[in-house]
N, C-alpha and C. Protein backbone atom coordinates (compact mmCIF):
# COMPACT_ATOMS: atom_id res chain seq x y z
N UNK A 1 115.53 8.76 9.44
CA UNK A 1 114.79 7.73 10.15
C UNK A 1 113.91 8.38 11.20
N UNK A 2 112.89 7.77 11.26
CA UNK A 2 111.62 8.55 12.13
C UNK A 2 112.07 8.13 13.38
N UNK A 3 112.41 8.36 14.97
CA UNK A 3 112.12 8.43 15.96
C UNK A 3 111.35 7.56 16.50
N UNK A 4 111.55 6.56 17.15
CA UNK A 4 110.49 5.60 17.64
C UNK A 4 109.07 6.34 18.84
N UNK A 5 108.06 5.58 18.93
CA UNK A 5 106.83 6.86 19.62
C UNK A 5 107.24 5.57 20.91
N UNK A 6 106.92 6.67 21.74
CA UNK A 6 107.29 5.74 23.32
C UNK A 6 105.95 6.40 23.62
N UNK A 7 105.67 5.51 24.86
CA UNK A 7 104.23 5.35 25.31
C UNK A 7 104.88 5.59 26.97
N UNK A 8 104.30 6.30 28.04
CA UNK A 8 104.60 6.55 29.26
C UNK A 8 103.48 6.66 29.98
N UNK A 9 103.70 6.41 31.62
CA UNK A 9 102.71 6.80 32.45
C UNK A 9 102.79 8.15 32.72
N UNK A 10 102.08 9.26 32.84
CA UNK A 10 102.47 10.17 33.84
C UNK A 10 101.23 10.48 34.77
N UNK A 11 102.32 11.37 35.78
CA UNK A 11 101.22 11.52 36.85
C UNK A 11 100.53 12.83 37.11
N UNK A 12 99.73 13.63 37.99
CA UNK A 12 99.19 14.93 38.10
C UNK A 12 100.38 16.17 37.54
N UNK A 13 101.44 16.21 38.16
CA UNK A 13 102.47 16.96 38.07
C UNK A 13 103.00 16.95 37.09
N UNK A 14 102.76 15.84 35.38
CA UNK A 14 103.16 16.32 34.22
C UNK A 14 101.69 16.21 33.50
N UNK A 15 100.47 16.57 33.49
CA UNK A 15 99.71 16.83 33.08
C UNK A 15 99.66 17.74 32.34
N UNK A 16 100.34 18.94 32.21
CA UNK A 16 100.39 20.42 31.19
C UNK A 16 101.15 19.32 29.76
N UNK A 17 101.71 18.41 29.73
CA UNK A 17 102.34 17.77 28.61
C UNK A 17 100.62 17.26 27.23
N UNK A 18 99.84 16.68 28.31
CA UNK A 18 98.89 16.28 28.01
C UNK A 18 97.71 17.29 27.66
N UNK A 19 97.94 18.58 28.42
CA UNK A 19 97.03 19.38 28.11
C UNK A 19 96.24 19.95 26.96
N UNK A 20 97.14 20.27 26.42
CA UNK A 20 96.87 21.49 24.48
C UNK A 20 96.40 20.14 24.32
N UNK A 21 96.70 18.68 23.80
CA UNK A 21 96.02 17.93 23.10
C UNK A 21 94.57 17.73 23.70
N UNK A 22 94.73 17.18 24.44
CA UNK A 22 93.39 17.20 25.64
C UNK A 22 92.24 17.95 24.73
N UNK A 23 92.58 19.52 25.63
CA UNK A 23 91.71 20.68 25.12
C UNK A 23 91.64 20.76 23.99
N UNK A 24 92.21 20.82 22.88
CA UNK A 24 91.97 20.63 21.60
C UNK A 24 90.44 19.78 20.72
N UNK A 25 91.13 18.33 21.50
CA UNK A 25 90.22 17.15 21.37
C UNK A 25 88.89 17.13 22.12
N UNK A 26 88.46 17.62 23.57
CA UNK A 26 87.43 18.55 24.11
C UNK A 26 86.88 19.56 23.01
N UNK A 27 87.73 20.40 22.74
CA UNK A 27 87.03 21.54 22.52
C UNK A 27 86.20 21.38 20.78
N UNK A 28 86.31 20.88 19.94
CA UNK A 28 85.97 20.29 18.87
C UNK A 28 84.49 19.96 19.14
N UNK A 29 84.37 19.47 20.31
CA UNK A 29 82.74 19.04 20.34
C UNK A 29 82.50 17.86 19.74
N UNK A 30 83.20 16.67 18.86
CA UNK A 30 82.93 15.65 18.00
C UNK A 30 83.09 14.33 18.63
N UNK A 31 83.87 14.05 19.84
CA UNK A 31 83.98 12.74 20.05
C UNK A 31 84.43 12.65 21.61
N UNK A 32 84.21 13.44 22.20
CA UNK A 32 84.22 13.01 24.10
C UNK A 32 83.26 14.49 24.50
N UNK A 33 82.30 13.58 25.91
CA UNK A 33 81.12 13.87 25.80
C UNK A 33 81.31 15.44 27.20
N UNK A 34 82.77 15.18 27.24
CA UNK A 34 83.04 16.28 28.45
C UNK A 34 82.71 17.78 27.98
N UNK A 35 82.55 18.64 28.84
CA UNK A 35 82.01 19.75 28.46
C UNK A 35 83.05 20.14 27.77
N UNK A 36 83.40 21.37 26.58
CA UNK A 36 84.11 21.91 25.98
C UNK A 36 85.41 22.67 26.11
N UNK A 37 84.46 23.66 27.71
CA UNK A 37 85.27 23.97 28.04
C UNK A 37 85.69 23.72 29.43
N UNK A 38 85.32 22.34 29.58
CA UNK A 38 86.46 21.76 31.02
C UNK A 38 87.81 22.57 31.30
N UNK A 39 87.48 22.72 32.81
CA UNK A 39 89.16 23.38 33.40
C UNK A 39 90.22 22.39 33.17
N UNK A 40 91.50 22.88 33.20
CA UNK A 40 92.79 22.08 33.31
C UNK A 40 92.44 21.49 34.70
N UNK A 41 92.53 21.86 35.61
CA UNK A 41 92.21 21.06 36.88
C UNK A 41 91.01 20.30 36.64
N UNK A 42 90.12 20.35 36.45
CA UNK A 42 89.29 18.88 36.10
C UNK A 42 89.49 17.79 35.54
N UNK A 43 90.09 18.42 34.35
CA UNK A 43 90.91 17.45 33.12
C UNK A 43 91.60 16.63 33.76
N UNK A 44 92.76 17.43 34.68
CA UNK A 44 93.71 16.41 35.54
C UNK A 44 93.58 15.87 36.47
N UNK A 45 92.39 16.11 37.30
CA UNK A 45 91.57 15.27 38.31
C UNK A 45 91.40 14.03 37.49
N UNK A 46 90.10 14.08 36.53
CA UNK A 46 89.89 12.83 35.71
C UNK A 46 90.51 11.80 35.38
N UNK A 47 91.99 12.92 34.89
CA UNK A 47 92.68 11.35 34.05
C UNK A 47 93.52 10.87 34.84
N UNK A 48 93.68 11.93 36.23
CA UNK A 48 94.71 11.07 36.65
C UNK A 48 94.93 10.87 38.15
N UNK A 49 93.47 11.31 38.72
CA UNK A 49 93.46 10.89 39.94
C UNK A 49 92.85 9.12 40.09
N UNK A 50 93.88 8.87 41.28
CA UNK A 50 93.49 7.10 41.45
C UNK A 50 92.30 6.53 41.54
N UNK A 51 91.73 5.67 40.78
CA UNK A 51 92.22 4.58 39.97
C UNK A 51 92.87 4.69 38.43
N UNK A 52 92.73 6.15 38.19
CA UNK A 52 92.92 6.29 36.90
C UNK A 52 94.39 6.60 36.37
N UNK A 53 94.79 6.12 35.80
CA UNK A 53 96.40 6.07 35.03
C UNK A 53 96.28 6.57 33.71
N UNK A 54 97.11 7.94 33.67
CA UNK A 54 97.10 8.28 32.33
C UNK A 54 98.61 8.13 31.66
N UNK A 55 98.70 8.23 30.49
CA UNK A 55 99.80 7.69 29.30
C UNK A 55 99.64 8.70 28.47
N UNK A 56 101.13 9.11 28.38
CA UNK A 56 101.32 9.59 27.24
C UNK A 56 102.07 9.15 25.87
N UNK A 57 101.60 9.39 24.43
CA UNK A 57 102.89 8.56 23.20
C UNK A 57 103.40 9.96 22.69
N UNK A 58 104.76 9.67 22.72
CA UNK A 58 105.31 10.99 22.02
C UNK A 58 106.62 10.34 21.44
N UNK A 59 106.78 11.37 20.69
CA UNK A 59 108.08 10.95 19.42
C UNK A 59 109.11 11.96 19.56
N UNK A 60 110.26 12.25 20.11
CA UNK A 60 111.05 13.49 19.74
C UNK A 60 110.63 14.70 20.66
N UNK A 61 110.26 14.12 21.88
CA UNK A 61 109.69 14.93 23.05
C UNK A 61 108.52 15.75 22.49
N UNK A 62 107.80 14.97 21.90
CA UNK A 62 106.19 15.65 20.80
C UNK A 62 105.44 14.71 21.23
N UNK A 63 104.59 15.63 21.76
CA UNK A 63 103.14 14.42 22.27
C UNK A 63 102.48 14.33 21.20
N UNK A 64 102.04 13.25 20.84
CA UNK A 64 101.14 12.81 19.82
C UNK A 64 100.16 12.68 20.44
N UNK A 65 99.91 11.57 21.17
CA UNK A 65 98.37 11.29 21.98
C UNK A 65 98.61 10.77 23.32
N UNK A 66 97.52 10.80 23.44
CA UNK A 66 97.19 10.11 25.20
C UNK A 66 96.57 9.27 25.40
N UNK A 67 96.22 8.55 26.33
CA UNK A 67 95.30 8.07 27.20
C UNK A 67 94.96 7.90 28.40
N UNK A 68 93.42 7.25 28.93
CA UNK A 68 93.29 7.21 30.33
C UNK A 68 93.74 5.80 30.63
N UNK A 69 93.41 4.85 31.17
CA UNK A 69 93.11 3.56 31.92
C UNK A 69 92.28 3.26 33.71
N UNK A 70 91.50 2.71 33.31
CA UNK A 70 90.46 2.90 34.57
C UNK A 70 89.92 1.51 34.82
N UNK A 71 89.15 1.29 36.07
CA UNK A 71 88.21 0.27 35.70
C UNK A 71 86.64 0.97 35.44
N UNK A 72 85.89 0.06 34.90
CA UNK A 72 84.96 0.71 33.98
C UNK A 72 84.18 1.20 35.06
N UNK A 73 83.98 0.03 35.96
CA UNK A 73 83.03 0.27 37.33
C UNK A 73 83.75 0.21 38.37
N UNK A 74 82.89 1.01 39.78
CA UNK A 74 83.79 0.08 41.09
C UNK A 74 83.10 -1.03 41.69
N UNK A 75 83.39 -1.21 42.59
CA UNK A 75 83.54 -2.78 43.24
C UNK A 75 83.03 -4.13 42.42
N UNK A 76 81.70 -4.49 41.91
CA UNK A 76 82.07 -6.01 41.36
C UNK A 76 81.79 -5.47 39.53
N UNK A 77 82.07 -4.56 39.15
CA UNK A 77 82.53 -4.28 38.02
C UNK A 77 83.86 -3.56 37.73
N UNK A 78 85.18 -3.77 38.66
CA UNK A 78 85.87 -3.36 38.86
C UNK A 78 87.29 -4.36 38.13
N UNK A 79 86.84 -5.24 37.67
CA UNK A 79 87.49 -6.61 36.76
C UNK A 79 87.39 -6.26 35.14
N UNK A 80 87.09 -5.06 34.58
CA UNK A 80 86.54 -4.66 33.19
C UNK A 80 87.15 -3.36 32.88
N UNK A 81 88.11 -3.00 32.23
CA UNK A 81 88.43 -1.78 32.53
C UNK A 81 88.21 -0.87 31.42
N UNK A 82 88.26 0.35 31.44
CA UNK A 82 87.61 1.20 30.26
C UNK A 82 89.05 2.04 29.97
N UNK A 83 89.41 2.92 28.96
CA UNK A 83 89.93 3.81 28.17
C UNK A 83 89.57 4.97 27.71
N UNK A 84 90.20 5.81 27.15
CA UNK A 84 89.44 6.77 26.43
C UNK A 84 91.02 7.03 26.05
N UNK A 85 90.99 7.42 24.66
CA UNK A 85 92.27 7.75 23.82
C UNK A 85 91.77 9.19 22.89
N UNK A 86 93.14 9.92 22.77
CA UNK A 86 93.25 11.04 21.77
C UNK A 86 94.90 11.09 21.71
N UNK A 87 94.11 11.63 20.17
CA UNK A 87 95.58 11.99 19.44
C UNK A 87 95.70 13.49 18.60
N UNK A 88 96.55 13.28 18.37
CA UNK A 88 96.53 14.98 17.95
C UNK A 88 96.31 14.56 16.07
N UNK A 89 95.59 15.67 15.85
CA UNK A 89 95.84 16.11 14.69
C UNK A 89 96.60 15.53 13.43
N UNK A 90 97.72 16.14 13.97
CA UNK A 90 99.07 16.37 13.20
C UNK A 90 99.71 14.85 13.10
N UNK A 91 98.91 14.03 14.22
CA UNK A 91 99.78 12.51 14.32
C UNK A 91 98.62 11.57 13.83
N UNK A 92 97.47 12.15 13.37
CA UNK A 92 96.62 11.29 12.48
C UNK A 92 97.32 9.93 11.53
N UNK A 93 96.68 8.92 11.48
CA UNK A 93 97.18 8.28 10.05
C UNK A 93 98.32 7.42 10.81
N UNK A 94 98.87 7.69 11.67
CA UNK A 94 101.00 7.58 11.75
C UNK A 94 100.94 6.12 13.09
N UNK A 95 99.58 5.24 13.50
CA UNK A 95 99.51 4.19 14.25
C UNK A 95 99.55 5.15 15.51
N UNK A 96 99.38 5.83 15.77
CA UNK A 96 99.83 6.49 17.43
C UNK A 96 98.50 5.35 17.91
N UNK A 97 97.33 6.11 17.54
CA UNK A 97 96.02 5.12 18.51
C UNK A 97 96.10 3.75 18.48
N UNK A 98 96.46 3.43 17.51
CA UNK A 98 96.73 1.74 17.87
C UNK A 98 97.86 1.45 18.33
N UNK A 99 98.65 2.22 18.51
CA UNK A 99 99.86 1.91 19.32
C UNK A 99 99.64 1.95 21.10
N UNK A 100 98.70 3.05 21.00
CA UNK A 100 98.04 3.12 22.90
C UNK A 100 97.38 2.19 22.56
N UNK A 101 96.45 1.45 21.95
CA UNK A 101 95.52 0.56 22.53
C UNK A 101 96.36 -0.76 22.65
N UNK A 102 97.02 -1.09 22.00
CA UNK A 102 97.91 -1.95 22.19
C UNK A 102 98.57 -1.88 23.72
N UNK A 103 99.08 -0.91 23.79
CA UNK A 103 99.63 -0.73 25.15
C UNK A 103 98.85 -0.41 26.13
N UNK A 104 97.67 0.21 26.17
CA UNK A 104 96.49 -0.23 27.18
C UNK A 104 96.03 -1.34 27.18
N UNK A 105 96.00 -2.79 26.22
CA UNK A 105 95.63 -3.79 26.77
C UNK A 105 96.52 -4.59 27.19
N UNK A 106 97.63 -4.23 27.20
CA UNK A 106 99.05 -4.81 27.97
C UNK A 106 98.83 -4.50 29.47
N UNK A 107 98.81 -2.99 29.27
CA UNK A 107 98.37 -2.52 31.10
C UNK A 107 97.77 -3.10 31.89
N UNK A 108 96.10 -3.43 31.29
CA UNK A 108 94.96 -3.80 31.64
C UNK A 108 95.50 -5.26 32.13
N UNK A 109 95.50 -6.14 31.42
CA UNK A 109 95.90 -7.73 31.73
C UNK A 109 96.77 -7.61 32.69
N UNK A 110 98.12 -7.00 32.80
CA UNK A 110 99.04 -6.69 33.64
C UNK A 110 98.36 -6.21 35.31
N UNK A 111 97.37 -5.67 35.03
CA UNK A 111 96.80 -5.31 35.89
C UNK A 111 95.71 -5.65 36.68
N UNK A 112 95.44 -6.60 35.58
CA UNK A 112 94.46 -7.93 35.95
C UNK A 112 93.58 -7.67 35.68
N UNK A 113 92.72 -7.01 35.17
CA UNK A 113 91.55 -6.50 34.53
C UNK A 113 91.01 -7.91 33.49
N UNK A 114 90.19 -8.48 33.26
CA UNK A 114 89.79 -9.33 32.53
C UNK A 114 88.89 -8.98 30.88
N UNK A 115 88.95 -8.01 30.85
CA UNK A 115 87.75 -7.59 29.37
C UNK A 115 88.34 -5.76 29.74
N UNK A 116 88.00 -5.32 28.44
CA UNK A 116 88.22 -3.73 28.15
C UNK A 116 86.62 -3.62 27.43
N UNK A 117 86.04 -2.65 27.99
CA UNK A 117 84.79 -1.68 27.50
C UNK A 117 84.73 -0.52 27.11
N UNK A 118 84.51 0.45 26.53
CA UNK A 118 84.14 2.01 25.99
C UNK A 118 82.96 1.91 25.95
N UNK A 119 82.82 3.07 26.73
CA UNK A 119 81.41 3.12 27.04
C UNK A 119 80.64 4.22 26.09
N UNK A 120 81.33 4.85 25.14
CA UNK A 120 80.89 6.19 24.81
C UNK A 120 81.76 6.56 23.16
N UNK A 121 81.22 5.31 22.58
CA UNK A 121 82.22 5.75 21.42
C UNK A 121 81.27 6.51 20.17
N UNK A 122 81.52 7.79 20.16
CA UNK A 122 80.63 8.29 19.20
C UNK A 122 80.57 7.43 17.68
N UNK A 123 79.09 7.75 17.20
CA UNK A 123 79.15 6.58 16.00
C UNK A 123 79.60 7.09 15.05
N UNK A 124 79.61 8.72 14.45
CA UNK A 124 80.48 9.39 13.60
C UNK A 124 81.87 9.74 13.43
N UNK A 125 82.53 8.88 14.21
CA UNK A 125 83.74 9.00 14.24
C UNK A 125 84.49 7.31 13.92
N UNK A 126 83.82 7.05 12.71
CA UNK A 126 83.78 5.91 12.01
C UNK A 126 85.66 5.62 12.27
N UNK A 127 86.74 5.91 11.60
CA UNK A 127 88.20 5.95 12.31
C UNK A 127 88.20 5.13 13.54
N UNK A 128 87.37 5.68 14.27
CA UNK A 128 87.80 5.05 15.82
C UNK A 128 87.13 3.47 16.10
N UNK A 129 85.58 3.75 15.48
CA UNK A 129 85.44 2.50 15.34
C UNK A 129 85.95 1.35 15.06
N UNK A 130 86.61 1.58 13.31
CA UNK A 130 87.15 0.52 12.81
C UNK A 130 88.39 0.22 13.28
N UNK A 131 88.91 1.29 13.98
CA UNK A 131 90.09 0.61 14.52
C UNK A 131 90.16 0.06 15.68
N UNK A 132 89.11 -0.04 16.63
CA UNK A 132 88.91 -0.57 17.84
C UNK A 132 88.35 -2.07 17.45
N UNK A 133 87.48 -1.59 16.20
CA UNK A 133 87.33 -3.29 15.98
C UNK A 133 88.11 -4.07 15.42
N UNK A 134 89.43 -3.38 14.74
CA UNK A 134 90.72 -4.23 14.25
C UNK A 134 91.70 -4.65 15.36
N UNK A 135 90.81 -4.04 16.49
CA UNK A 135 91.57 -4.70 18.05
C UNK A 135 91.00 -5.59 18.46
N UNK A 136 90.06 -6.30 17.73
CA UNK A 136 89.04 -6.91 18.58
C UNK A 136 87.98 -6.76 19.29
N UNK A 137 87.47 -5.49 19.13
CA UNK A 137 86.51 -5.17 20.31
C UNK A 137 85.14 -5.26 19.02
N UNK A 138 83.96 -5.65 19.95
CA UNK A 138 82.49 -5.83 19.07
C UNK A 138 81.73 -4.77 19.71
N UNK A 139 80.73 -3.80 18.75
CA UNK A 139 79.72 -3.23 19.50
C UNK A 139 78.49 -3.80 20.06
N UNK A 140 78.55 -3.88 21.67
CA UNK A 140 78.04 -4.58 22.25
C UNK A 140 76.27 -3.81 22.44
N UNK A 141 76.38 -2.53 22.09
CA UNK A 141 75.40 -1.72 22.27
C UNK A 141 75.00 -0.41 21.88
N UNK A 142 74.13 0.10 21.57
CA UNK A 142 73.75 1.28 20.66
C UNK A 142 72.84 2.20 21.47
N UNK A 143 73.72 3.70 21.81
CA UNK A 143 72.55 4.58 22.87
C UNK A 143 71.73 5.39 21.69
N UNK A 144 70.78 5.79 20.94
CA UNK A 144 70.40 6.70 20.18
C UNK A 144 70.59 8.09 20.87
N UNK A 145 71.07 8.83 20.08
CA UNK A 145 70.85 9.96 20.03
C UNK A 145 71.70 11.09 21.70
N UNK A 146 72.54 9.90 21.76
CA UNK A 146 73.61 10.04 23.54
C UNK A 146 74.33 11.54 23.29
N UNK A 147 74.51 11.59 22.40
CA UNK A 147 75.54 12.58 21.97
C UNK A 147 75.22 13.74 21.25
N UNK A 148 75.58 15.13 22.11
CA UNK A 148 75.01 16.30 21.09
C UNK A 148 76.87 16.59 20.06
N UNK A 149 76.51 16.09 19.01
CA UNK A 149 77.84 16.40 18.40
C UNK A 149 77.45 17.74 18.14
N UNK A 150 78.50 18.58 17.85
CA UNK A 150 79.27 20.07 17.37
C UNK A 150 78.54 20.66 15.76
N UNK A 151 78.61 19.75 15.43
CA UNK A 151 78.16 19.53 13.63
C UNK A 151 76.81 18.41 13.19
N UNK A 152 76.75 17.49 13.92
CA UNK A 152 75.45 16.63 13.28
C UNK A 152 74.53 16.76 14.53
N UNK A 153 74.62 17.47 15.52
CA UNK A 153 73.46 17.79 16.37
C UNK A 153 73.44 16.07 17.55
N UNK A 154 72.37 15.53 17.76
CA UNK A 154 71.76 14.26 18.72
C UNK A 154 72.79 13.20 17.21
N UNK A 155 73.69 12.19 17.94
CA UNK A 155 74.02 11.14 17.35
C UNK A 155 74.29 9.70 18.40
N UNK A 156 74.50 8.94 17.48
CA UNK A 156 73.94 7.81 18.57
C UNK A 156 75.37 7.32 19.37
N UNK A 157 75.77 6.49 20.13
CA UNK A 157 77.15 6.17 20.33
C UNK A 157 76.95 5.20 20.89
N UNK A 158 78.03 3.92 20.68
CA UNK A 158 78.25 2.56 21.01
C UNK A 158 78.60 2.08 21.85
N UNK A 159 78.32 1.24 22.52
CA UNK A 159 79.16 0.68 23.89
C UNK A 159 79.91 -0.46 22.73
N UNK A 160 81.54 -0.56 23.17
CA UNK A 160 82.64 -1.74 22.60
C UNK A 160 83.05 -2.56 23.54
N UNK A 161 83.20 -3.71 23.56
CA UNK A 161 84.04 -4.29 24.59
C UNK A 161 84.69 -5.61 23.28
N UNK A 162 85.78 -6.09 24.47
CA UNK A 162 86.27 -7.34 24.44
C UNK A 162 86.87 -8.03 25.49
N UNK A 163 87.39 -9.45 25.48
CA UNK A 163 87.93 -10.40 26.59
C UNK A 163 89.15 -9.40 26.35
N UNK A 164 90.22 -9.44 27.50
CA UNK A 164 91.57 -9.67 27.50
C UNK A 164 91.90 -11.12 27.32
């Protein structure tokens, strides 16, 4: 029997858990727009200095994936909150990402946030799409050419949102 995947907060001080996936998912060049080779201390500034709450899902003390939780904007866009999710590899296919988004829009409402946005969803990473839109979320908007991907060069990327 498989191990159930638990989903957690953590804070600055377990960030090395989150790391190798992180950098991994950075370093690829295909679908987050951060430089490649971002420091570990930046990384962990980002995801997890306040307002930002990061999560980890792991199975069998194995991180599968992560996420952030934020609000998208501050002060009167501060009711909308944004995400950014990765998963590893190896946990492709197995629900991990829809298992965080699920549990980031639990957070979010919990937290009072009224609507979830992504601001930066590359368009070649069709996967992420369709599964954000099997959450409900619509592409609300199209940047041309936002993104220097690794492999297809200038590609365009979507703004998603939905209500909570």
């Amino acid at each position: 029997m498989t191990p159930a995947l638990s989903i957690r907060e953590i804070g600055p001080d377990e960030f090395t858990l989150a790391w190798p996936l992180f950098r991994s998912v950075v370093a690829a060049g295909d679908t987050y727009s951060y430089p490649p080779d971002l420091s570990f201390e930046q990384a962990r500034d980002w995801w997890t200095s306040p307002p930002t709450h990061c999560f980890i899902a792991e199975r069998a003390k194995l991180v599968l994936g992560c996420y952030m939780l934020r609000p998208n904007q501050p002060g009167l866009g501060d009711h909308v909150a944004n995400a950014g999710y990765m998963v590893s590899s190896a946990a492709r296919g197995q629900g991990v990402a829809s298992a965080m988004c699920e549990h980031s829009m639990t957070q979010a409402r919990d937290a009072g946030f009224t609507a979830m946005q992504f601001n930066f969803v590359v368009s070649t990473n069709t996967t992420a799409v369709r599964l954000w839109q099997r959450h409900g979320f619509r592409i609300v908007g199209q940047v041309p050419g936002a993104f220097r991907h690794a492999a297809h060069g200038p590609t365009d990327v979507y703004v998603m949102h939905r209500h909570l």
